[in-house]
N, C-alpha and C. Protein backbone atom coordinates (compact mmCIF):
# COMPACT_ATOMS: atom_id res chain seq x y z
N UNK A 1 229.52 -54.37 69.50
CA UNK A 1 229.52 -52.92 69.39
C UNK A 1 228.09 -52.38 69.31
N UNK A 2 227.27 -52.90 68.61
CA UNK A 2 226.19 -52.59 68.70
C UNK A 2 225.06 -52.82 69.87
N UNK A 3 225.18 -53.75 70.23
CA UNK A 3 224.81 -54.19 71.74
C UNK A 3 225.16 -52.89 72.64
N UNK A 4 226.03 -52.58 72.68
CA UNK A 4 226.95 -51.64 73.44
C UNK A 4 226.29 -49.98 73.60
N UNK A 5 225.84 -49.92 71.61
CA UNK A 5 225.56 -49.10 71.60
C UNK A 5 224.15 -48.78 71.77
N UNK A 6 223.67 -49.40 71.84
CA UNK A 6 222.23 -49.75 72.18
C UNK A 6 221.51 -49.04 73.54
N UNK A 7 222.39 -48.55 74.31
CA UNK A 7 222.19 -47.14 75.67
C UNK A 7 223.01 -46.00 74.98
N UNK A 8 223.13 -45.70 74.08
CA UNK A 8 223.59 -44.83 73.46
C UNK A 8 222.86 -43.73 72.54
N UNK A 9 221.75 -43.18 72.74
CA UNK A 9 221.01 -42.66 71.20
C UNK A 9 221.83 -41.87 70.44
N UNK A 10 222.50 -41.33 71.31
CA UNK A 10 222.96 -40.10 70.51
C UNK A 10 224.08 -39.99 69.09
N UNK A 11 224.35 -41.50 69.45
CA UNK A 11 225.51 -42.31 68.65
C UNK A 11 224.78 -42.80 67.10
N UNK A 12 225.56 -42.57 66.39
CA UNK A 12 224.89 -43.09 65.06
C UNK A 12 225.43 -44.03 64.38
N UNK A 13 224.86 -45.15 64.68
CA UNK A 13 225.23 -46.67 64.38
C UNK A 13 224.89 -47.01 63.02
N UNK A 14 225.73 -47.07 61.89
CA UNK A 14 224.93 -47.84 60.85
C UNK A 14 226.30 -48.69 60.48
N UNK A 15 225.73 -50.08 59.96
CA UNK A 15 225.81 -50.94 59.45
C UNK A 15 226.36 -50.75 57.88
N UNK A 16 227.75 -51.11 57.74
CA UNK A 16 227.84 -50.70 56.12
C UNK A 16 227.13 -51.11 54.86
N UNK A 17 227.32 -50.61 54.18
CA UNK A 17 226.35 -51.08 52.77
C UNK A 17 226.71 -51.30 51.68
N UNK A 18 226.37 -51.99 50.82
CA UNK A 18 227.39 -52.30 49.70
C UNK A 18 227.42 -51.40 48.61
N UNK A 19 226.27 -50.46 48.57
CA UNK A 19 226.59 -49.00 47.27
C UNK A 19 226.44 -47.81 48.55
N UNK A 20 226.79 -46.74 47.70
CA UNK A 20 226.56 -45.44 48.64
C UNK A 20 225.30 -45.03 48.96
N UNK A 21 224.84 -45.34 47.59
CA UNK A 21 223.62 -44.34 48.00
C UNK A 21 222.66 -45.50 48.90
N UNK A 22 222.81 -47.21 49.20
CA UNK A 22 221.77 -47.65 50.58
C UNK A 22 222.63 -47.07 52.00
N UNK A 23 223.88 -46.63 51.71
CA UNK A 23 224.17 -46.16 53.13
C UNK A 23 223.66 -44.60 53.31
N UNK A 24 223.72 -44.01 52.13
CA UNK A 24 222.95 -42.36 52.56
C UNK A 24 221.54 -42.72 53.05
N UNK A 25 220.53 -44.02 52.24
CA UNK A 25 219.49 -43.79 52.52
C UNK A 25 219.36 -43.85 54.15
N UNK A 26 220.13 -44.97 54.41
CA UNK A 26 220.26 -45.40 55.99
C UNK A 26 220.16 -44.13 57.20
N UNK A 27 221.47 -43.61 56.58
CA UNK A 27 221.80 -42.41 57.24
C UNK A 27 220.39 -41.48 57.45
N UNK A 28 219.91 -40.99 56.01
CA UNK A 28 218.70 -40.19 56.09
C UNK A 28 217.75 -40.91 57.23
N UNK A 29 217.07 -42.21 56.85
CA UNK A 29 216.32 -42.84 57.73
C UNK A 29 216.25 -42.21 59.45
N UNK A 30 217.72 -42.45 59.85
CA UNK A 30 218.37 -42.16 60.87
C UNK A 30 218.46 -40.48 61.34
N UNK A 31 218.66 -40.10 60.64
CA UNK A 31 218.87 -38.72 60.84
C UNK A 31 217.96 -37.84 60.27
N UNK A 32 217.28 -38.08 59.55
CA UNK A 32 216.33 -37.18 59.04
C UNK A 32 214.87 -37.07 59.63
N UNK A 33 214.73 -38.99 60.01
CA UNK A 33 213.43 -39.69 60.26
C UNK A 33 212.58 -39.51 58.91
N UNK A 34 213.72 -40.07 57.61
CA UNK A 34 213.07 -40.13 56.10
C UNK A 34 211.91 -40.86 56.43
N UNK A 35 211.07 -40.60 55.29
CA UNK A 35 210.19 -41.83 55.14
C UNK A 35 210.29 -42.53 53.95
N UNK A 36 210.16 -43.61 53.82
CA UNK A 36 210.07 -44.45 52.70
C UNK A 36 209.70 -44.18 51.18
N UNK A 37 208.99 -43.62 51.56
CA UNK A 37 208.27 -43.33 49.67
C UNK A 37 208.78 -42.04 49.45
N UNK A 38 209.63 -41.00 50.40
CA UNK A 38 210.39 -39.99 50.16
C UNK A 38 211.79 -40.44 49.43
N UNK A 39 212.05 -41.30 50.58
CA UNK A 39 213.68 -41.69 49.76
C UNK A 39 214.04 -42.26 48.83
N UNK A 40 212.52 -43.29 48.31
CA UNK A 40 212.77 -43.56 47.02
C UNK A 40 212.71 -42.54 45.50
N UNK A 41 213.02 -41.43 46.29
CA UNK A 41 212.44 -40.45 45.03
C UNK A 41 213.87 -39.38 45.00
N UNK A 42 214.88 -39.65 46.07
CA UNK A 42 216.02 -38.55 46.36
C UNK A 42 216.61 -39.48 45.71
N UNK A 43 218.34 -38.28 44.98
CA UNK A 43 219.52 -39.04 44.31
C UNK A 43 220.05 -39.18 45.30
N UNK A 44 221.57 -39.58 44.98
CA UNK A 44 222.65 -39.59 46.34
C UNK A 44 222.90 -37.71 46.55
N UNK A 45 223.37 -37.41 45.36
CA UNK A 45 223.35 -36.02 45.28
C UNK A 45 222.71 -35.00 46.59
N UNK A 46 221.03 -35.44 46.10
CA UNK A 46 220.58 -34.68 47.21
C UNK A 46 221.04 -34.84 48.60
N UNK A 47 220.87 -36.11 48.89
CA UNK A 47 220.82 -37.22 50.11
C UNK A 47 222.18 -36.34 50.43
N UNK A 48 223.39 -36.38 49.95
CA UNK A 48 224.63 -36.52 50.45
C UNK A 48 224.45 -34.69 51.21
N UNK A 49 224.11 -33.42 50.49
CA UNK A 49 223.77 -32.61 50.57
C UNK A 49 222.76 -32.20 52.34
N UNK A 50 221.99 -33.07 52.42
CA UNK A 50 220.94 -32.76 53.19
C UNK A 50 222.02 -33.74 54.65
N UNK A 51 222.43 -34.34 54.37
CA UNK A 51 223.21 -35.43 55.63
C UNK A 51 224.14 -34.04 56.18
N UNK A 52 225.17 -33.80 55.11
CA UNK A 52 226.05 -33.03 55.48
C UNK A 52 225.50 -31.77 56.22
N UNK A 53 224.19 -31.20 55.74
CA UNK A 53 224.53 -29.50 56.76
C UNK A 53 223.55 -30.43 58.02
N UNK A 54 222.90 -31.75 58.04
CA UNK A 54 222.60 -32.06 59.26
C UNK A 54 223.52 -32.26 59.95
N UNK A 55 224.15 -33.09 59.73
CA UNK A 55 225.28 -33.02 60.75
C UNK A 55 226.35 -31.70 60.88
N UNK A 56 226.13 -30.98 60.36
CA UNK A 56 227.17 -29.59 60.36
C UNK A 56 226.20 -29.22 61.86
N UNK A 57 224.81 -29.12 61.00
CA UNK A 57 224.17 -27.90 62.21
C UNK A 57 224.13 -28.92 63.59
N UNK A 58 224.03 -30.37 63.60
CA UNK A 58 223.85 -31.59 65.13
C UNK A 58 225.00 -32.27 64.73
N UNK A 59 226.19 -31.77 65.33
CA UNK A 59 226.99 -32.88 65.05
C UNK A 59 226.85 -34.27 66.24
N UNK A 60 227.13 -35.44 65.48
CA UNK A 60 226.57 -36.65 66.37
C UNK A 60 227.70 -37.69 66.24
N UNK A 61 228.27 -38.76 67.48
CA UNK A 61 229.50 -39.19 66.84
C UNK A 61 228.58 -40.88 65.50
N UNK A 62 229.45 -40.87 64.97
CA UNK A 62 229.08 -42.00 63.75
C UNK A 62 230.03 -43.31 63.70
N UNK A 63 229.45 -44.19 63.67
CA UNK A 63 230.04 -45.69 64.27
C UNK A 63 229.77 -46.40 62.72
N UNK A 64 230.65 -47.08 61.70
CA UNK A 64 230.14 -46.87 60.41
C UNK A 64 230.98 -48.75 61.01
N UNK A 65 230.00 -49.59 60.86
CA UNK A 65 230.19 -51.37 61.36
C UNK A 65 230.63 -52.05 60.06
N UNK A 66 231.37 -52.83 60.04
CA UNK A 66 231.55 -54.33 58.93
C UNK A 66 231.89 -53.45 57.10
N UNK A 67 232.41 -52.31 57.24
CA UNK A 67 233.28 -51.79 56.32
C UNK A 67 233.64 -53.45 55.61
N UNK A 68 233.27 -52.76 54.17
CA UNK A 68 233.72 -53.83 53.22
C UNK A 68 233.90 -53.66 52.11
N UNK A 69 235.52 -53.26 51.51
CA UNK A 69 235.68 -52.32 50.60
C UNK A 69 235.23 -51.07 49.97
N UNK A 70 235.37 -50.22 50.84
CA UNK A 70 234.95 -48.89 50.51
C UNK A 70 235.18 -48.19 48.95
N UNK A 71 234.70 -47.58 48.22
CA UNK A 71 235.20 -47.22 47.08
C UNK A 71 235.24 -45.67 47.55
N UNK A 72 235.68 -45.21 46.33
CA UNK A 72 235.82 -43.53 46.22
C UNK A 72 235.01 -42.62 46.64
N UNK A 73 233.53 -43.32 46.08
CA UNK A 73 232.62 -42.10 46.30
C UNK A 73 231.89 -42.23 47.43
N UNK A 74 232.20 -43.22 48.31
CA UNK A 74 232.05 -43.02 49.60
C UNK A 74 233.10 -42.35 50.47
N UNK A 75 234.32 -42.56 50.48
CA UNK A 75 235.55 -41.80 50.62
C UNK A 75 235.40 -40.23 50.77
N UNK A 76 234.76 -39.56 49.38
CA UNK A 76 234.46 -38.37 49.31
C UNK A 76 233.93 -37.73 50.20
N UNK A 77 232.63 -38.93 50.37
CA UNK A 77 231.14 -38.08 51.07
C UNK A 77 231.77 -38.23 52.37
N UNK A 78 232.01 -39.27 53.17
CA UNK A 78 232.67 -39.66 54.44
C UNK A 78 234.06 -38.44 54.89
N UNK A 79 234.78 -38.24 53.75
CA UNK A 79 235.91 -37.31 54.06
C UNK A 79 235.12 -36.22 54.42
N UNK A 80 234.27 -35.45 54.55
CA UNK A 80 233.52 -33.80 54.85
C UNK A 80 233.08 -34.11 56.33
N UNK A 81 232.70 -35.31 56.18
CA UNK A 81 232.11 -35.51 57.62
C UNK A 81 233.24 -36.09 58.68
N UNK A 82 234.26 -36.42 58.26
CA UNK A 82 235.07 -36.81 59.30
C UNK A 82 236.12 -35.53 59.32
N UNK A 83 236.09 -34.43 59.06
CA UNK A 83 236.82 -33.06 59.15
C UNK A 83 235.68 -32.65 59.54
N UNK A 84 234.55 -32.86 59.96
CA UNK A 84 233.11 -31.62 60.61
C UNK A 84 233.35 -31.70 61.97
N UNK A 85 233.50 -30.25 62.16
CA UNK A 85 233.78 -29.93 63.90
C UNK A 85 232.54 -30.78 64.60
N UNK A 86 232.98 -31.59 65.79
CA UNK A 86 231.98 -32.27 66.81
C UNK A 86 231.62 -33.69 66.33
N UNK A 87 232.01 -33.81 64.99
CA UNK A 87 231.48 -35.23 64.24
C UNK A 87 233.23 -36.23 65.02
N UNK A 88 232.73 -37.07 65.72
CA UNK A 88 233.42 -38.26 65.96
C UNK A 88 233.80 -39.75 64.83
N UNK A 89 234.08 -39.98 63.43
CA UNK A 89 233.79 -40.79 63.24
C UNK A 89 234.72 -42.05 63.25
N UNK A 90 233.81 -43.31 63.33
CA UNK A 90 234.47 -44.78 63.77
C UNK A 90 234.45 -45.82 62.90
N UNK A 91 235.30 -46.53 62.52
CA UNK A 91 235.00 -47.69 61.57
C UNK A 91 235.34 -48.70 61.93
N UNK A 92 234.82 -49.48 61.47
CA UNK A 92 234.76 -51.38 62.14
C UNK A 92 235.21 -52.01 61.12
N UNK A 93 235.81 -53.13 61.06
CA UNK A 93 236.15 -53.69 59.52
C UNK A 93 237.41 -55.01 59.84
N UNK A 94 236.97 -56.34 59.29
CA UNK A 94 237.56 -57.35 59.64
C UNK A 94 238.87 -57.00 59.78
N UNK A 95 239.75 -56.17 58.80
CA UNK A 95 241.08 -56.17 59.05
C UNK A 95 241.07 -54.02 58.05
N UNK A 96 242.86 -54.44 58.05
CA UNK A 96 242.98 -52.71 56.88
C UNK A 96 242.25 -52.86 55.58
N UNK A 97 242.55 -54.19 54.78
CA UNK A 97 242.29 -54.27 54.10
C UNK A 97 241.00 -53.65 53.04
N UNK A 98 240.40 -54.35 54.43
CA UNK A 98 238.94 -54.03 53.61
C UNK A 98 238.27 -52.53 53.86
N UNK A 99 238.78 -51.88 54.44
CA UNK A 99 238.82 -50.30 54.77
C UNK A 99 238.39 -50.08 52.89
N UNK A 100 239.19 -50.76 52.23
CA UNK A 100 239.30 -49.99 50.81
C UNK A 100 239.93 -48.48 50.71
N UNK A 101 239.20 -48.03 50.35
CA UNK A 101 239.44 -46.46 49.91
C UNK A 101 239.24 -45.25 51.32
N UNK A 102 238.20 -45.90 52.06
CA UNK A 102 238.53 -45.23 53.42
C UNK A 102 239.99 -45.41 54.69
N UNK A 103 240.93 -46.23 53.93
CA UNK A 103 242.05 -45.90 54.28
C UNK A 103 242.93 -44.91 54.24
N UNK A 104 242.49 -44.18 53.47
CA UNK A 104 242.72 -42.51 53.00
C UNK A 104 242.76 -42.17 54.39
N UNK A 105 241.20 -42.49 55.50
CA UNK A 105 240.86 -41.58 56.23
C UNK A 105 241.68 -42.27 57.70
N UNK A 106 241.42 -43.39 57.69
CA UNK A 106 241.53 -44.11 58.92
C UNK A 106 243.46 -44.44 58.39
N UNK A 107 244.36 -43.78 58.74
CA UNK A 107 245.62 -44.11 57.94
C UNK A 107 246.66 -44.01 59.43
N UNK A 108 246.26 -43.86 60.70
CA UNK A 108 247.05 -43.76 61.81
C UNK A 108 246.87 -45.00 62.91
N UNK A 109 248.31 -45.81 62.72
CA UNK A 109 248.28 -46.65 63.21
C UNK A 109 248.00 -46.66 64.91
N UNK A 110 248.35 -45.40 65.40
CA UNK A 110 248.12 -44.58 66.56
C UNK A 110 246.67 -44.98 67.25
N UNK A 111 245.50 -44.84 66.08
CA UNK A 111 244.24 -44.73 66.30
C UNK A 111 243.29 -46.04 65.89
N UNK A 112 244.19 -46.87 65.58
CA UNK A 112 243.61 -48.08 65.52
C UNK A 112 243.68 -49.10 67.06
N UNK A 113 242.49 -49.72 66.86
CA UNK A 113 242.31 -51.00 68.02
C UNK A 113 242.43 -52.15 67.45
N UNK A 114 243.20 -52.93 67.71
CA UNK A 114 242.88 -54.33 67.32
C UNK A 114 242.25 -55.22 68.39
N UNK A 115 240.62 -56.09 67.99
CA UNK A 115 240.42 -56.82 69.01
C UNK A 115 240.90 -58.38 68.14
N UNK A 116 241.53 -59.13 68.94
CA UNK A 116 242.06 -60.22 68.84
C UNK A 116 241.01 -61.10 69.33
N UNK A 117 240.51 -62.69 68.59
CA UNK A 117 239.52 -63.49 68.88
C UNK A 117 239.93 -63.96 70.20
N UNK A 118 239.00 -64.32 71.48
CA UNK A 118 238.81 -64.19 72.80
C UNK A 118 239.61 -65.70 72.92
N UNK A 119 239.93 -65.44 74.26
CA UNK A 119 240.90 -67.49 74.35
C UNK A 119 239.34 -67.99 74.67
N UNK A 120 239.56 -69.37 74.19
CA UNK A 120 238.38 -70.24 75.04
C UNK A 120 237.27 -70.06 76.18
N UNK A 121 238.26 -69.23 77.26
CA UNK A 121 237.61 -69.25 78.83
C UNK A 121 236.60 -67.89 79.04
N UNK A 122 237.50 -67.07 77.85
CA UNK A 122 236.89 -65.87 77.85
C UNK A 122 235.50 -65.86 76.93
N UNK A 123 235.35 -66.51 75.87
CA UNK A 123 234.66 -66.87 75.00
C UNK A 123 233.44 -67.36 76.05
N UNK A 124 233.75 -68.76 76.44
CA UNK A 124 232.76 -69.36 77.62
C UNK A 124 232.24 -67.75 78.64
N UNK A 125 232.78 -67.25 79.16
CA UNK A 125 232.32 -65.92 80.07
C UNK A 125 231.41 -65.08 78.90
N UNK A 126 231.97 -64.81 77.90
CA UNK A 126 230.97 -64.03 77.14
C UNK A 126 229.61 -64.48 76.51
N UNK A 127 229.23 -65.69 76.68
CA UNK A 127 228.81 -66.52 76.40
C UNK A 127 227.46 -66.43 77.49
N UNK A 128 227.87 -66.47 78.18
CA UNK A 128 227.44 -66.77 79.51
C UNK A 128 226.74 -65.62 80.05
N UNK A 129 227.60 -64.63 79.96
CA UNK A 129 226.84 -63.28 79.91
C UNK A 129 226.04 -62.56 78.95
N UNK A 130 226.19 -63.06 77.72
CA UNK A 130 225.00 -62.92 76.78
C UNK A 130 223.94 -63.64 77.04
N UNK A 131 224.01 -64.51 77.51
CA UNK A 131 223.02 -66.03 77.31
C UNK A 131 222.06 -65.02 78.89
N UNK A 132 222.78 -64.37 79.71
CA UNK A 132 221.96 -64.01 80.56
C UNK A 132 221.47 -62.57 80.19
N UNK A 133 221.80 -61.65 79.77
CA UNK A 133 221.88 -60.59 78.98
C UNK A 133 220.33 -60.51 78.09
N UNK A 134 220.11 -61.50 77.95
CA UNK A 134 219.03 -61.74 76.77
C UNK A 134 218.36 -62.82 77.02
N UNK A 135 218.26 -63.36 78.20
CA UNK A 135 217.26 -63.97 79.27
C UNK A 135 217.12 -65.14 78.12
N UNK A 136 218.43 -65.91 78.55
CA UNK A 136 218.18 -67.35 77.29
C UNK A 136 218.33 -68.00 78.59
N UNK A 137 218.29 -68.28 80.00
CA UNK A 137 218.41 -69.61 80.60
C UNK A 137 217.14 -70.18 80.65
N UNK A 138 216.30 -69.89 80.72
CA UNK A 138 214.69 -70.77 80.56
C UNK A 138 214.91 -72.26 79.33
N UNK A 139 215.77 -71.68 78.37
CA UNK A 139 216.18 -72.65 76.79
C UNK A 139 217.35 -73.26 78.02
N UNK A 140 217.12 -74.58 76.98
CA UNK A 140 218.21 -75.59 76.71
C UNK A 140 219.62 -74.61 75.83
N UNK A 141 220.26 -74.45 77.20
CA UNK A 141 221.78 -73.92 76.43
C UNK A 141 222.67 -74.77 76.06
N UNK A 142 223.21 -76.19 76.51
CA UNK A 142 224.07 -77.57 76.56
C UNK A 142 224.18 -77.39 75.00
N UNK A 143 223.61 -77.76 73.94
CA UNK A 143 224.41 -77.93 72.89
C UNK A 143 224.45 -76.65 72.18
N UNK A 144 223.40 -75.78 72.82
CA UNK A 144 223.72 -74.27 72.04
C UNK A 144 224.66 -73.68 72.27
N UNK A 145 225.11 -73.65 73.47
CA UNK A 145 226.28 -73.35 74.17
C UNK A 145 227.70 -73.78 73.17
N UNK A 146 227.58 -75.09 72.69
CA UNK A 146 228.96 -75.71 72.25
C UNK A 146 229.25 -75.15 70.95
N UNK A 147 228.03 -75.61 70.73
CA UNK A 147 227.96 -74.91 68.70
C UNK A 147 228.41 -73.33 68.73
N UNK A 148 228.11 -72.30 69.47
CA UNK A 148 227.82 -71.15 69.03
C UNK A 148 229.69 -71.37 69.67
N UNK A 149 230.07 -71.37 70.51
CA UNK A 149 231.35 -71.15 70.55
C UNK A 149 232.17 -71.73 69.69
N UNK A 150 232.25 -73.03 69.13
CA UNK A 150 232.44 -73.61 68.23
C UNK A 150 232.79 -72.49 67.00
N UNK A 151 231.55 -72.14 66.52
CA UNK A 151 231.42 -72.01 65.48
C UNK A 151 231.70 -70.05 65.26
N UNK A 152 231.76 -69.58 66.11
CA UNK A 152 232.46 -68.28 66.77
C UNK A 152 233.68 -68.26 66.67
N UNK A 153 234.06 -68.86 66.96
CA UNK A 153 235.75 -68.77 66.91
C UNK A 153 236.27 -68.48 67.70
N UNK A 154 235.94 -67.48 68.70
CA UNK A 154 236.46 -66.46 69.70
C UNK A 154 236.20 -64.85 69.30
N UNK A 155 235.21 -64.66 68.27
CA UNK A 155 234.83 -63.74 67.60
C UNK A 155 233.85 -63.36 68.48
N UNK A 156 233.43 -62.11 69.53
CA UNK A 156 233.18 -61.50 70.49
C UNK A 156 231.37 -60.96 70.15
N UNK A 157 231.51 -60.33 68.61
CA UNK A 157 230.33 -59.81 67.95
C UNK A 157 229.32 -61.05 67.80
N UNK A 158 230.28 -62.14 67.01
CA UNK A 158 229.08 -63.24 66.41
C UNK A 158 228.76 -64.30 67.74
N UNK A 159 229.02 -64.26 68.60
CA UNK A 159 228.51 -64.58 70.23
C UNK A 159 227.91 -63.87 70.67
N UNK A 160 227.67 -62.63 70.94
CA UNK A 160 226.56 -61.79 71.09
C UNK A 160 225.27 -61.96 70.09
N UNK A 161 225.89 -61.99 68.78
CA UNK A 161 224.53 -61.86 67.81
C UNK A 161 223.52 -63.14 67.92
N UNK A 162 224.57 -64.26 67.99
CA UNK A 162 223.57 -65.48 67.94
C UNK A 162 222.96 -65.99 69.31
N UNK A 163 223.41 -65.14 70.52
CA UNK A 163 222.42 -65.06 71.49
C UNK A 163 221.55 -63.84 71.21
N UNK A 164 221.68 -62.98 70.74
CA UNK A 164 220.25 -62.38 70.29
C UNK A 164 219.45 -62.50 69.55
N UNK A 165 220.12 -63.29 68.75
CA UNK A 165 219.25 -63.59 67.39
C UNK A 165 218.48 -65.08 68.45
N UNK A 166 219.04 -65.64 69.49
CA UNK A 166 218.34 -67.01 69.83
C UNK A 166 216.97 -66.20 70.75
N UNK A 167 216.77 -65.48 70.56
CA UNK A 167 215.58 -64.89 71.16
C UNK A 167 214.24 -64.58 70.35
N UNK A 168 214.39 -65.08 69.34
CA UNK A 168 213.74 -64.49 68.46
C UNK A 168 213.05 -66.07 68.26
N UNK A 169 211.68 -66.12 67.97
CA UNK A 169 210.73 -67.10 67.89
C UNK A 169 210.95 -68.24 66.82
N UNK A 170 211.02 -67.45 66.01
CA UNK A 170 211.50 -68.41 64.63
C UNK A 170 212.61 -69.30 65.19
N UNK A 171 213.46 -69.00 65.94
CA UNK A 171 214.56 -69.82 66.17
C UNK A 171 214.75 -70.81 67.21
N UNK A 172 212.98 -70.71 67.96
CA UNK A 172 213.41 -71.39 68.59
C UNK A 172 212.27 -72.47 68.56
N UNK A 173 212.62 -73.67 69.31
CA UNK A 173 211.11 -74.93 69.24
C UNK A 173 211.24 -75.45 70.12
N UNK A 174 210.11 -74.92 71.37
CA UNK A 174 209.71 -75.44 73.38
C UNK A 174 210.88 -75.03 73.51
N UNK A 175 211.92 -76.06 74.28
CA UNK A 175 212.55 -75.12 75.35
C UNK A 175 214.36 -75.13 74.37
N UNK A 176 214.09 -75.97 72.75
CA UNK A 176 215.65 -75.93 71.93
C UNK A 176 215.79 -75.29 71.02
N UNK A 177 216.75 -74.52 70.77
CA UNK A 177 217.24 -73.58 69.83
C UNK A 177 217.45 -73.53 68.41
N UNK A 178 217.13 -73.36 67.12
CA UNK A 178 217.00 -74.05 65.95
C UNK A 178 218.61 -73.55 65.96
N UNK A 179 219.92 -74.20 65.77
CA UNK A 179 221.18 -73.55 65.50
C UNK A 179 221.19 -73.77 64.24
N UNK A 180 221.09 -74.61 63.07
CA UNK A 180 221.46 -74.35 61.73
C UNK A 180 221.02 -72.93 61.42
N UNK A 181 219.52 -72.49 61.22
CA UNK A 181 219.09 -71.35 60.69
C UNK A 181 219.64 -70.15 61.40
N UNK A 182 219.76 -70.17 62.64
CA UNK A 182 219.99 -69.03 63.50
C UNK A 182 221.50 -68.85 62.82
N UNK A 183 222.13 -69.84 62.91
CA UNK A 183 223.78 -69.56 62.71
C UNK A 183 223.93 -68.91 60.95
N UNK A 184 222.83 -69.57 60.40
CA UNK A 184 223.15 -69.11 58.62
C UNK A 184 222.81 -67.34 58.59
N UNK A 185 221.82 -66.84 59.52
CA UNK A 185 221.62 -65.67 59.61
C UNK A 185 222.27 -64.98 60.13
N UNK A 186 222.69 -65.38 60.92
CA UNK A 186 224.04 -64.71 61.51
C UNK A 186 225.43 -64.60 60.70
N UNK A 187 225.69 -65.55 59.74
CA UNK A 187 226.89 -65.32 59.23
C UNK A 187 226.30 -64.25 58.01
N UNK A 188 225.14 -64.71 57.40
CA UNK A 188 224.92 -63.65 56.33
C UNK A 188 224.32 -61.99 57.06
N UNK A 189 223.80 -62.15 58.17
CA UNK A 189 224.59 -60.48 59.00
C UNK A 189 225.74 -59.92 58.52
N UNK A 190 226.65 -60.97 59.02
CA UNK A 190 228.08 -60.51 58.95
C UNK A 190 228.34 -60.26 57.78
N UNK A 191 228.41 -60.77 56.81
CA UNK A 191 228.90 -60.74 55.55
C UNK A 191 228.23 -59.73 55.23
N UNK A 192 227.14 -59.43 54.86
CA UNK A 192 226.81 -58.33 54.20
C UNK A 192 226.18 -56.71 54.95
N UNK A 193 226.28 -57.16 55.92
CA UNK A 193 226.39 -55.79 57.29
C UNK A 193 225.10 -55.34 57.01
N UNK A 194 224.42 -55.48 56.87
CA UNK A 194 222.67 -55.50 56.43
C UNK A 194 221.69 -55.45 58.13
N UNK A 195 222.48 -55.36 58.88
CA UNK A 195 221.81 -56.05 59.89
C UNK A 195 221.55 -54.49 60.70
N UNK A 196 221.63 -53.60 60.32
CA UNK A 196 221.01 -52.80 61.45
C UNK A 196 219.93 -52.87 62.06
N UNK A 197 219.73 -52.31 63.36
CA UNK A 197 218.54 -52.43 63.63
C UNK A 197 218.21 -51.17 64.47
N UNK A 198 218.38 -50.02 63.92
CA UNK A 198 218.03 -48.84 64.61
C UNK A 198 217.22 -48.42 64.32
């Protein structure tokens, strides 16, 4: 999804967070073009305040990734913005479950997608097209290739990520791929949705 969204600016991609106020800061980052030594000085209060009439006055659609138990007082702030005329918003999230408390919002079975983990062949194709996508044939793909599907499952996101993440220097040594480290970063991506990169 993020890959995806990545020709997209107008789209506002964030990565969930585990309290409210690192996802307002996010948001601000994003939408405000905060700076750092500003946001360490705003409450959520403000933050939540200054998000909302931004997006009132630019509404932008919002792609909210790897939802992981939502509590209330995200619920709240999220409920204004998903009733704001022009605001589109989207949530990602292993299953209902972990929606948490933003099941309030997302409650129509109508409007849900389920992606189901890819068969084998399809996995291999996506694979394949990431691996070219992100200009990995120069590397030794043969055992990177096995592991990352392997260890993917048929999970569509974490096959994309760990060919992007295999681009990255640290991960790699001459022409082979470090897979232990690359793969540990990748699962702790996932798990804690930390991974934006906008």
């Amino acid at each position: 999804m993020q890959e995806a969204l990545s020709a997209h600016p107008q789209v506002l991609y964030l990565a969930w967070r585990p309290t409210l106020h690192a996802l307002l800061a996010d948001m601000a980052r994003a939408l405000l073009d905060a700076p750092e030594d500003w946001l360490k000085t705003q409450t959520s209060v403000h933050l939540k305040g200054l998000l909302w009439k931004a997006l009132e006055s630019a509404p932008v659609p919002l792609v909210l990734d790897g939802i992981a138990g939502a509590g209330f007082p995200a619920y709240r702030f999220l409920q204004r913005i998903y009733f704001t005329p022009g605001v589109a918003l989207f949530a990602a999230t292993r299953d209902a479950a972990t929606l948490g408390a933003l099941a309030r919002l997302f409650w129509n079975p109508q409007k849900v997608l389920h992606v189901s983990p890819l068969a084998e062949r399809d996995a291999e194709r996506l694979f394949e097209s990431a691996a070219g996508h992100f200009e990995l044939r120069q590397l030794n793909l043969d055992e990177f290739r096995e592991k990352v599907l392997q260890s993917a499952g048929g999970n569509p996101g974490q096959i994309i990520e760990m060919c992007r993440l295999a681009t990255l220097p640290r991960y790699q040594s001459g022409r082979y791929i470090k897979f232990a480290p690359l793969r540990i970063d990748a699962v702790t991506n996932f798990a804690s949705s930390s991974a934006a990169r906008r």
